[in-house]
Protein backbone atom coordinates (compact mmCIF):
# COMPACT_ATOMS: atom_id res chain seq x y z
CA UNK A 1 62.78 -2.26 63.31
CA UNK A 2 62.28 -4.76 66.11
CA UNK A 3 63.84 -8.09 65.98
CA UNK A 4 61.07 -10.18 65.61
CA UNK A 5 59.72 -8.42 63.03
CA UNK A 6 62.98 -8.53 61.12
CA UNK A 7 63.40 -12.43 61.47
CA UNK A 8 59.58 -12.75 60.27
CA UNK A 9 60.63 -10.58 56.85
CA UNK A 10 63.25 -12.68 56.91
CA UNK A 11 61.83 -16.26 56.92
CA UNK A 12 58.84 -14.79 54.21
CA UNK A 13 61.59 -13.62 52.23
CA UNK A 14 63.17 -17.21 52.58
CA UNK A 15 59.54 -19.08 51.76
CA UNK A 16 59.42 -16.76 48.53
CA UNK A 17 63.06 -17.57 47.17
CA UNK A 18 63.21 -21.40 48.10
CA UNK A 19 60.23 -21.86 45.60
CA UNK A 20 62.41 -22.41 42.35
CA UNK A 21 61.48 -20.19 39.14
CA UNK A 22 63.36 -19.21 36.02
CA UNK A 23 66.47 -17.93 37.95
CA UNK A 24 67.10 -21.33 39.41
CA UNK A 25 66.75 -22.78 36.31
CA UNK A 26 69.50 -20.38 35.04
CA UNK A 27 71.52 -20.73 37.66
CA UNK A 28 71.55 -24.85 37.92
CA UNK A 29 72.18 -25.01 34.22
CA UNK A 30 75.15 -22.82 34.52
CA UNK A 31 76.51 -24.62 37.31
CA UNK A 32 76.19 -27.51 35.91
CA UNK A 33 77.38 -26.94 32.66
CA UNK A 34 80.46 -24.52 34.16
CA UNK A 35 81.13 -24.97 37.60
CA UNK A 36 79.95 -23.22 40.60
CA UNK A 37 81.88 -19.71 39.85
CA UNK A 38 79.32 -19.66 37.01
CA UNK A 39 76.39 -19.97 39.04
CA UNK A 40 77.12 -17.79 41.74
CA UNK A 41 78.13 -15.47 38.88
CA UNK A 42 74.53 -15.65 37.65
CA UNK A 43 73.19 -15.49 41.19
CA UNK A 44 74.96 -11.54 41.72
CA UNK A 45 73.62 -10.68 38.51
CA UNK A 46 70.06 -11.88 38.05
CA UNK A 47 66.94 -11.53 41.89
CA UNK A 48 70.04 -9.87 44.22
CA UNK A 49 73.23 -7.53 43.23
CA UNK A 50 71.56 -5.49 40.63
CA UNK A 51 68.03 -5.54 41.48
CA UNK A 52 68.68 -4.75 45.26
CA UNK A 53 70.73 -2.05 44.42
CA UNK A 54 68.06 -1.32 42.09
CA UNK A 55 65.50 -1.23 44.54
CA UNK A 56 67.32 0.68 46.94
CA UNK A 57 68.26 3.63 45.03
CA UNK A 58 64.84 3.83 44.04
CA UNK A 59 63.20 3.50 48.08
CA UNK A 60 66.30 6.39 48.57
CA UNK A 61 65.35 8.32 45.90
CA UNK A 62 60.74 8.19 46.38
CA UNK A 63 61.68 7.78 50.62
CA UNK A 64 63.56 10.18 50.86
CA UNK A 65 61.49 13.03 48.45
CA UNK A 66 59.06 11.96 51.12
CA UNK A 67 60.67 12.42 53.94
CA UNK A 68 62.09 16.17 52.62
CA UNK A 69 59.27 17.58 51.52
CA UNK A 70 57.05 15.78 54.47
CA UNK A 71 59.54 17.52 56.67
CA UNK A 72 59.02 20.95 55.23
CA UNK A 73 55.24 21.15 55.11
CA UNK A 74 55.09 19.95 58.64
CA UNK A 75 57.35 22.88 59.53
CA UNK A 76 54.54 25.19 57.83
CA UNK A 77 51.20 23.98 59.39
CA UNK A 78 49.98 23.77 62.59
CA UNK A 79 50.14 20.80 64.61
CA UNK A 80 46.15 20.40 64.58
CA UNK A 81 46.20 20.40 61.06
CA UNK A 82 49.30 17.68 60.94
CA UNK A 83 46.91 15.30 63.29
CA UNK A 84 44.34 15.75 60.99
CA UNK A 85 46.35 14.45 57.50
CA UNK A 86 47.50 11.39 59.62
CA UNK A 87 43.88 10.79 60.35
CA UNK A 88 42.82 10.88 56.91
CA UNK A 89 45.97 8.91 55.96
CA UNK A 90 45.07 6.46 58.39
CA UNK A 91 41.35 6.07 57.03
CA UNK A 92 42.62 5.53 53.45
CA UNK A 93 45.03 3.13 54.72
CA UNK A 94 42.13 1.18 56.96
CA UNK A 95 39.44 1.87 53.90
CA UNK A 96 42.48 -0.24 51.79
CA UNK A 97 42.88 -2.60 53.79
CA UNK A 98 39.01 -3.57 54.18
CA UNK A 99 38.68 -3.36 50.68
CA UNK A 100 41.29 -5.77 50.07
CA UNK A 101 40.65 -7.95 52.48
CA UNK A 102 36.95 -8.11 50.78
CA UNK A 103 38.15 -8.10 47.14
CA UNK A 104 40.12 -10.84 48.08
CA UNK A 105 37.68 -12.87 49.80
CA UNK A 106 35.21 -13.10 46.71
């Protein structure tokens, strides 16, 4: 993944977090109440330790399925017919896109 790219995921995923929700609520009460150890405690617990390894297990598990059986068929079929299911996989994800950007527009 190219740098720039990264460091724009990054700051999004910064803008998304900084807006306080539920877990900050949790996590300022329990500081608050019990010291910092509580709230960093509450931090690995609740939006980052177990849902990212969560998450990732999952993306390993669906990704990499993908990626296996991907592999395989592409062994199988001609390279004529492998340009022609990224074509149609590029259509659906175009269609998509212009649908979305119309639903959303409405």
């Amino acid at each position: 993944m190219p740098l720039d790219i990264f460091l724009a995921y990054f700051v999004a995923c910064l803008i998304i977090t900084i807006v306080p929700g539920p877990t900050v609520t949790v996590i300022v009460a329990n500081s608050l109440a019990h010291g910092t150890r509580a709230g960093l405690l509450n931090v690995a617990g609740t939006q980052v330790v177990i849902l990212s390894l969560t998450a990732m297990l999952a993306a390993l598990l669906t990704d990499g399925a993908y990626a296996i059986l991907s592999g395989r068929a592409g062994s199988m079929i001609s390279r004529s017919r492998v340009r022609l299911v990224s074509r149609i996989s590029g259509g659906f994800l175009i269609g998509s896109g212009i649908w979305l950007a119309l639903t959303r527009a409405r």
